[in-house]
Protein backbone atom coordinates (compact mmCIF):
# COMPACT_ATOMS: atom_id res chain seq x y z
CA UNK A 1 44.46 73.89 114.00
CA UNK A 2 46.24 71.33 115.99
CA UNK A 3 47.53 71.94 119.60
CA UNK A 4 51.02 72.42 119.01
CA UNK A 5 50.25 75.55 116.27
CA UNK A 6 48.04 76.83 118.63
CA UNK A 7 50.25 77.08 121.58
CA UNK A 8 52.32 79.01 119.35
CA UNK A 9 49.52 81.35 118.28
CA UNK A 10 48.83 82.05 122.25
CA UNK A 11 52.22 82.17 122.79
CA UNK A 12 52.90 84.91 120.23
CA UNK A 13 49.81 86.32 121.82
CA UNK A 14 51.16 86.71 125.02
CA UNK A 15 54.36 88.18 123.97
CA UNK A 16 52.79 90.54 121.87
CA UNK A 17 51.05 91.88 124.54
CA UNK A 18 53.87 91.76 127.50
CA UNK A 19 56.74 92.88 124.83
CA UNK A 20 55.05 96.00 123.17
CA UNK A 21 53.72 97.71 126.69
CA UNK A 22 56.99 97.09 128.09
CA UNK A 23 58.57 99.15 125.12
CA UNK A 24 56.24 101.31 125.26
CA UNK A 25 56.79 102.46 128.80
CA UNK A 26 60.41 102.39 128.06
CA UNK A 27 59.91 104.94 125.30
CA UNK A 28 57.52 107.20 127.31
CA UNK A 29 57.87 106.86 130.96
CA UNK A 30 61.81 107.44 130.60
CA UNK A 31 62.60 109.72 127.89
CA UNK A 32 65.34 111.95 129.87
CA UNK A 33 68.18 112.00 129.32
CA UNK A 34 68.03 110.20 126.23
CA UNK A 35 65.97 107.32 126.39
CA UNK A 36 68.01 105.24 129.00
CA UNK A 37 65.96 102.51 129.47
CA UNK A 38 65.04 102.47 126.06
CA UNK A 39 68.65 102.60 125.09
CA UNK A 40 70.11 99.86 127.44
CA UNK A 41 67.50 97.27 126.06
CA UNK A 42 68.05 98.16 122.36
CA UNK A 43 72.21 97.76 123.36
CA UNK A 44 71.17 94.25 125.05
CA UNK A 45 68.94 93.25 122.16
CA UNK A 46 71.91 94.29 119.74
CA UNK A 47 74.14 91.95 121.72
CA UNK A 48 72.35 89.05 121.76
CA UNK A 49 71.09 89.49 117.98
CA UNK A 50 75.25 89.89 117.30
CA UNK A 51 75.44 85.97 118.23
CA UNK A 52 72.88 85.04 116.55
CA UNK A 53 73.89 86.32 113.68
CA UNK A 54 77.58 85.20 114.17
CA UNK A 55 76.22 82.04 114.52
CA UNK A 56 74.55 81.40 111.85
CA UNK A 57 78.23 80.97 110.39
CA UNK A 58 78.88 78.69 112.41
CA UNK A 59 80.13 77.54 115.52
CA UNK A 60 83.74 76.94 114.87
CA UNK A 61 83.65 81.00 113.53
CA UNK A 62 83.00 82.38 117.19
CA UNK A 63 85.54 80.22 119.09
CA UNK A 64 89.23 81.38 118.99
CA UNK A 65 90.28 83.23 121.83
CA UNK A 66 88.78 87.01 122.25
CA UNK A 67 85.67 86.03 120.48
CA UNK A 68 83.28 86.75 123.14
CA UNK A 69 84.68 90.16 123.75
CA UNK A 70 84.98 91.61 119.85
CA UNK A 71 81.32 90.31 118.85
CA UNK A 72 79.59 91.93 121.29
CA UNK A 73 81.96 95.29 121.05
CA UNK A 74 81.26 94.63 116.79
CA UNK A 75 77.61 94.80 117.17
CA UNK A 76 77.54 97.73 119.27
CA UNK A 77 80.04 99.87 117.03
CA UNK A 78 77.50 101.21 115.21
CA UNK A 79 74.61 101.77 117.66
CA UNK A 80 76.91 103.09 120.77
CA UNK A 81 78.73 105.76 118.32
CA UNK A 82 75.33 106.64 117.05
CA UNK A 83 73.95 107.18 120.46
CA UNK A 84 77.97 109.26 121.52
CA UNK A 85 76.93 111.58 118.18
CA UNK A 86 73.14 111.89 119.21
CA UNK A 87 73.94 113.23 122.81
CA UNK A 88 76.55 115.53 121.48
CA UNK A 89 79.56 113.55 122.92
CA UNK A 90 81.00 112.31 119.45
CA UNK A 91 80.77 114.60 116.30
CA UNK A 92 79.88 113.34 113.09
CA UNK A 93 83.50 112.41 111.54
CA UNK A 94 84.59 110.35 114.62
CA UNK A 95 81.52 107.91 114.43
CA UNK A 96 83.64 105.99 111.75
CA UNK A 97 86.82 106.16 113.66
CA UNK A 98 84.87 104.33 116.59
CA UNK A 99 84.02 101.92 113.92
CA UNK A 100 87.14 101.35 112.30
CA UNK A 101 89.40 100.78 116.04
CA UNK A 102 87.00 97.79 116.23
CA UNK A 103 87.31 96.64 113.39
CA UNK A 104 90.88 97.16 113.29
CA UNK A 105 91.10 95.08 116.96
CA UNK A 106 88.68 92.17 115.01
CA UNK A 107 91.60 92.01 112.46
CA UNK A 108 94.59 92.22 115.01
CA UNK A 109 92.64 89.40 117.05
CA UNK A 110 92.96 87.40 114.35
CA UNK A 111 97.05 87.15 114.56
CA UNK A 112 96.50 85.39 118.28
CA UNK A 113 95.10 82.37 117.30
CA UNK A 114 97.17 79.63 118.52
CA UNK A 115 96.35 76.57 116.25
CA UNK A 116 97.18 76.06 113.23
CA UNK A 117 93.58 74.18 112.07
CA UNK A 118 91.90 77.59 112.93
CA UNK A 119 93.96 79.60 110.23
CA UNK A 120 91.46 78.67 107.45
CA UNK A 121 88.76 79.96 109.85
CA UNK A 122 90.48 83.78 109.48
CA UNK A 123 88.67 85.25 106.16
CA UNK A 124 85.34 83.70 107.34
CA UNK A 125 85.53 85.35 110.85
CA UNK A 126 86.42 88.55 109.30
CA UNK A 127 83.60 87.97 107.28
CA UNK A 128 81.21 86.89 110.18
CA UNK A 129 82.11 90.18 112.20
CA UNK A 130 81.63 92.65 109.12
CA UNK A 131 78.52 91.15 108.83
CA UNK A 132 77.80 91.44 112.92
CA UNK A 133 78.61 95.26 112.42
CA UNK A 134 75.97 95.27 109.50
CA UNK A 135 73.35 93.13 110.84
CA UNK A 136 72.02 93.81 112.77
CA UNK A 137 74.51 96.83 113.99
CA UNK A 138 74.18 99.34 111.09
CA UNK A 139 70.14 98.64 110.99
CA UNK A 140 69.89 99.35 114.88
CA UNK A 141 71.61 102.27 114.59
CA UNK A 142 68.85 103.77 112.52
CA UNK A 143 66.48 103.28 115.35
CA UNK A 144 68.97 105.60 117.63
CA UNK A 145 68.96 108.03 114.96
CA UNK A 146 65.18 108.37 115.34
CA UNK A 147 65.91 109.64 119.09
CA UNK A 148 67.78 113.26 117.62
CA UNK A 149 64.27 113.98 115.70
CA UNK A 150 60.98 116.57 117.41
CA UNK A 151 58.61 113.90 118.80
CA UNK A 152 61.32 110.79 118.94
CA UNK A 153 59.23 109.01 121.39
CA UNK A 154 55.96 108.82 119.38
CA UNK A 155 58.26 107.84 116.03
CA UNK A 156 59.58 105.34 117.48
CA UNK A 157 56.38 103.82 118.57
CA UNK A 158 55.24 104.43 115.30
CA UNK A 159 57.79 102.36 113.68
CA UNK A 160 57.74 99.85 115.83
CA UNK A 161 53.96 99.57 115.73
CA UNK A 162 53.76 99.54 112.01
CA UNK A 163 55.78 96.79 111.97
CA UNK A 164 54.63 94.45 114.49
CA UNK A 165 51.03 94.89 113.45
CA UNK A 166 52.19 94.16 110.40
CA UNK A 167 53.36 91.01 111.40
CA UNK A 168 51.21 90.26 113.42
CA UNK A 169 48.05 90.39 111.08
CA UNK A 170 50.67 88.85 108.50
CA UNK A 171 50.01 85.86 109.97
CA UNK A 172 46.65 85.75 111.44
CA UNK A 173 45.29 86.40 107.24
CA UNK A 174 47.65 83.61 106.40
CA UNK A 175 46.19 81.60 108.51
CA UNK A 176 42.48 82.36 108.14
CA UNK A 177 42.85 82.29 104.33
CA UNK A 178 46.41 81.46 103.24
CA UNK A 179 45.57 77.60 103.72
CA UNK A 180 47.17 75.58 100.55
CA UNK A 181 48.37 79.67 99.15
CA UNK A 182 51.46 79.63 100.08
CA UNK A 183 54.95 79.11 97.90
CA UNK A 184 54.27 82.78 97.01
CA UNK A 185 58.04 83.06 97.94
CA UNK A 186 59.98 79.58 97.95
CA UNK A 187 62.85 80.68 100.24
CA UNK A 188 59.72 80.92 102.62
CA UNK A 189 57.25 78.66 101.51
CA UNK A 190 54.90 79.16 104.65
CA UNK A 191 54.18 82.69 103.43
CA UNK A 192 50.67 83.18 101.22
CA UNK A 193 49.46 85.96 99.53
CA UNK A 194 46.42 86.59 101.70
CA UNK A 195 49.18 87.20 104.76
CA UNK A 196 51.42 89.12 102.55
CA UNK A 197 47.85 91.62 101.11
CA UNK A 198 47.11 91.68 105.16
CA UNK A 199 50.34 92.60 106.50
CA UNK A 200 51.25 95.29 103.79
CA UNK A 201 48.12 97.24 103.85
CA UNK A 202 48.24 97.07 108.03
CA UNK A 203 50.77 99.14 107.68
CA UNK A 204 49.75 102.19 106.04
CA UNK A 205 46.65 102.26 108.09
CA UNK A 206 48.99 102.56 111.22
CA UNK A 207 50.65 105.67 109.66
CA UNK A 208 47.32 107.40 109.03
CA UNK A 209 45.77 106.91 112.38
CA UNK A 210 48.99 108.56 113.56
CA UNK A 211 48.81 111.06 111.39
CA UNK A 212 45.24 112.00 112.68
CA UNK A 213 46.55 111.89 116.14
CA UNK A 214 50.18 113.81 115.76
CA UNK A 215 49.29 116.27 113.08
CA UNK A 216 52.57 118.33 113.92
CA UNK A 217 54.65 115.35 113.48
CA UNK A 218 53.20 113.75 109.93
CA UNK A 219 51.86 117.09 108.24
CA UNK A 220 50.82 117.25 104.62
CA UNK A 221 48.79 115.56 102.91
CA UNK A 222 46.84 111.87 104.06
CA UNK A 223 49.40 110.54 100.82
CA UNK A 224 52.04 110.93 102.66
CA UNK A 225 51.44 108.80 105.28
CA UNK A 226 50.02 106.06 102.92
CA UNK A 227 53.19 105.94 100.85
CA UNK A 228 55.41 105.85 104.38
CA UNK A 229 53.30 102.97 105.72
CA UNK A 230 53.53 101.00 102.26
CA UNK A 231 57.09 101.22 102.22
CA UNK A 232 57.32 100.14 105.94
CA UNK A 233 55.25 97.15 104.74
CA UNK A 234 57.45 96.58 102.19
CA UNK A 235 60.42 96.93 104.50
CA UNK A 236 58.79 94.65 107.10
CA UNK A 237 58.60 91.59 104.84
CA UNK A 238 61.85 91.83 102.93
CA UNK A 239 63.32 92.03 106.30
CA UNK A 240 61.43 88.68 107.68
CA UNK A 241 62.14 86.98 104.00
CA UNK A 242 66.01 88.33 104.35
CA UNK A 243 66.62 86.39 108.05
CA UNK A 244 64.12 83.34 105.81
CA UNK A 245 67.12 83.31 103.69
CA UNK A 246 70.39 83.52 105.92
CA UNK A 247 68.65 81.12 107.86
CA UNK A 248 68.12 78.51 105.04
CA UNK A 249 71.46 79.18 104.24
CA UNK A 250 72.56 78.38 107.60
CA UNK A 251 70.19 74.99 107.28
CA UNK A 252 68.37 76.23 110.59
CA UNK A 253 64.93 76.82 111.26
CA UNK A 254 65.55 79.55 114.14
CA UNK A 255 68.13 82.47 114.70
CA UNK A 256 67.95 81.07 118.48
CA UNK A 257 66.05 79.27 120.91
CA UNK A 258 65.78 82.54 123.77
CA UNK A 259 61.82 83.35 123.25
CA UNK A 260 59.70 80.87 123.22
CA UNK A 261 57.13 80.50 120.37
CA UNK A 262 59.55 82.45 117.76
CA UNK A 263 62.95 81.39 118.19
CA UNK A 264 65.52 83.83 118.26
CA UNK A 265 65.72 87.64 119.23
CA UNK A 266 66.65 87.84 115.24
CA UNK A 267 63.57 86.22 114.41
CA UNK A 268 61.60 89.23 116.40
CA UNK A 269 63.52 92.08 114.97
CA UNK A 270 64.97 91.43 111.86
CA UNK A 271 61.67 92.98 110.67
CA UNK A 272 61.73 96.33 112.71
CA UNK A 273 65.28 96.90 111.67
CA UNK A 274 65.13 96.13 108.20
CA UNK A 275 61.91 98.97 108.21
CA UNK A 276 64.37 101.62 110.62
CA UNK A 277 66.45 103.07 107.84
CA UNK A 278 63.41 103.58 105.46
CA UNK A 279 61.63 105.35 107.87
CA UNK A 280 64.59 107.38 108.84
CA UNK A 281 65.09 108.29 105.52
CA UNK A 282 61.01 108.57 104.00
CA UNK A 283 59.77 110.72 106.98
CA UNK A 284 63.12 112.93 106.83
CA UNK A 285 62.07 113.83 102.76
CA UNK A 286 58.48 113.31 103.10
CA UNK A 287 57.14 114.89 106.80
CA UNK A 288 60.39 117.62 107.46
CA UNK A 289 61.13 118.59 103.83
């Protein structure tokens, strides 16, 4: 291995081990009222993720004048109204009113613009913003969901343990035994199927263990777990091969340059909130009936 790839591999390390405690003590230490630590890092990680997505557009699709102020107010739509309904300050039916006064101030900020070479820049920005309020704001909002259900602190860590150990033995069986393997998907030709069989089946082992720990929470039979997990495995790789695609598209190799060793914050989470709204939905049907 040379010395660049395996600064990377310690680096990943490192933040592995700083990132997940840190959550962790987020999730457990301050769980009333409402997650708030918890809650302010997910809206900060929602922010930042909103630019990186925006600008994988482009640059000259985040510049005219109020730009700064509706992407960030875009991403959170979603996720803030989510959290309004979850507390019981918002009901249901007004979550999508939230949503559509932002996106009705995204299309009114399009009249300002004040030069004339911007105006074929208007469908794509409307574009780049419904996407913003999609991804990754309609995906993070599943993770806030998670906080109205029995035992939201443990589900969450579930989830997000699933995942990242997915990942993360993703790529140490790619590299152990993935050498020459890979082009198993050419949008990302790095991936092999020895990291792909490692990642998936990671997983479902996550989801049993918890199940032998939090009986109350994942009841029924061992199955059920195993089928939760492999669909969070699934999840968890479409999601990395999804951001492997807008990011080809974009012709970049990183969502961002803000943690070092893996790019962008999308690069770090566009796994966990692919794998949020299939959780939400499998453990709804398969663990509360």
């Amino acid at each position: 291995m040379s010395k660049k790839r395996l600064s990377n591999v310690i680096v990943r390390v490192i933040l592995f081990l700083l990132a997940l405690p840190l959550i962790a003590v987020s999730v457990l230490v301050f769980q009333e009222p409402y997650f708030p630590v918890f809650s302010v890092l997910l809206a900060v990680t929602t922010v930042l993720a909103g630019f990186e997505s925006a600008v994988l557009f482009g640059n000259d699709r985040t510049t005219y004048p109020g730009s700064r102020i509706t992407l960030p107010l875009v991403a959170l739509a979603l996720p803030v109204s989510t959290y309004l309904n979850v507390i019981g300050l918002v009901r249901e039916p007004y979550v999508a009113s939230i949503v559509f006064a932002v996106m009705s101030l995204v299309l009114a900020a399009q009249v300002f613009r004040t030069r004339t070479d911007s105006f074929p820049h208007i469908i794509p920005s409307i574009t780049m913003h419904t996407m913003v309020l999609v991804y990754p704001g309609f995906f993070i909002s599943y993770i806030v969901y998670l906080m109205a259900l029995e035992g939201a602190a443990t589900l969450i860590l579930v989830l997000l343990a699933a995942v990242f150990l997915n990942d993360s033995f993703a790529y140490v069986f790619g590299r152990l035994f993935g050498r020459g393997k890979g082009g198993l998907v050419p949008i990302s030709p790095n991936k092999s199927l020895p990291g792909f069989i490692g990642g998936l089946f990671t997983s479902p082992a996550v989801l049993v263990l918890a199940q032998s720990f939090f009986p109350d929470l994942f009841p029924g039979s061992v199955w059920r777990a195993v089928a939760l997990g492999l669909m969070i495995g699934l999840a968890t790789i479409l999601g990395d091969l999804i951001e492997s695609g807008m990011k080809r598209s974009a012709t970049v190799k990183d969502s961002g340059t803000l943690i070092p060793g893996r790019g962008g914050i999308l690069d770090s989470i566009d796994s966990p909130i692919f794998a949020a709204p299939v959780y939400f939905y499998l453990y709804v049907a398969l663990f509360l009936g």
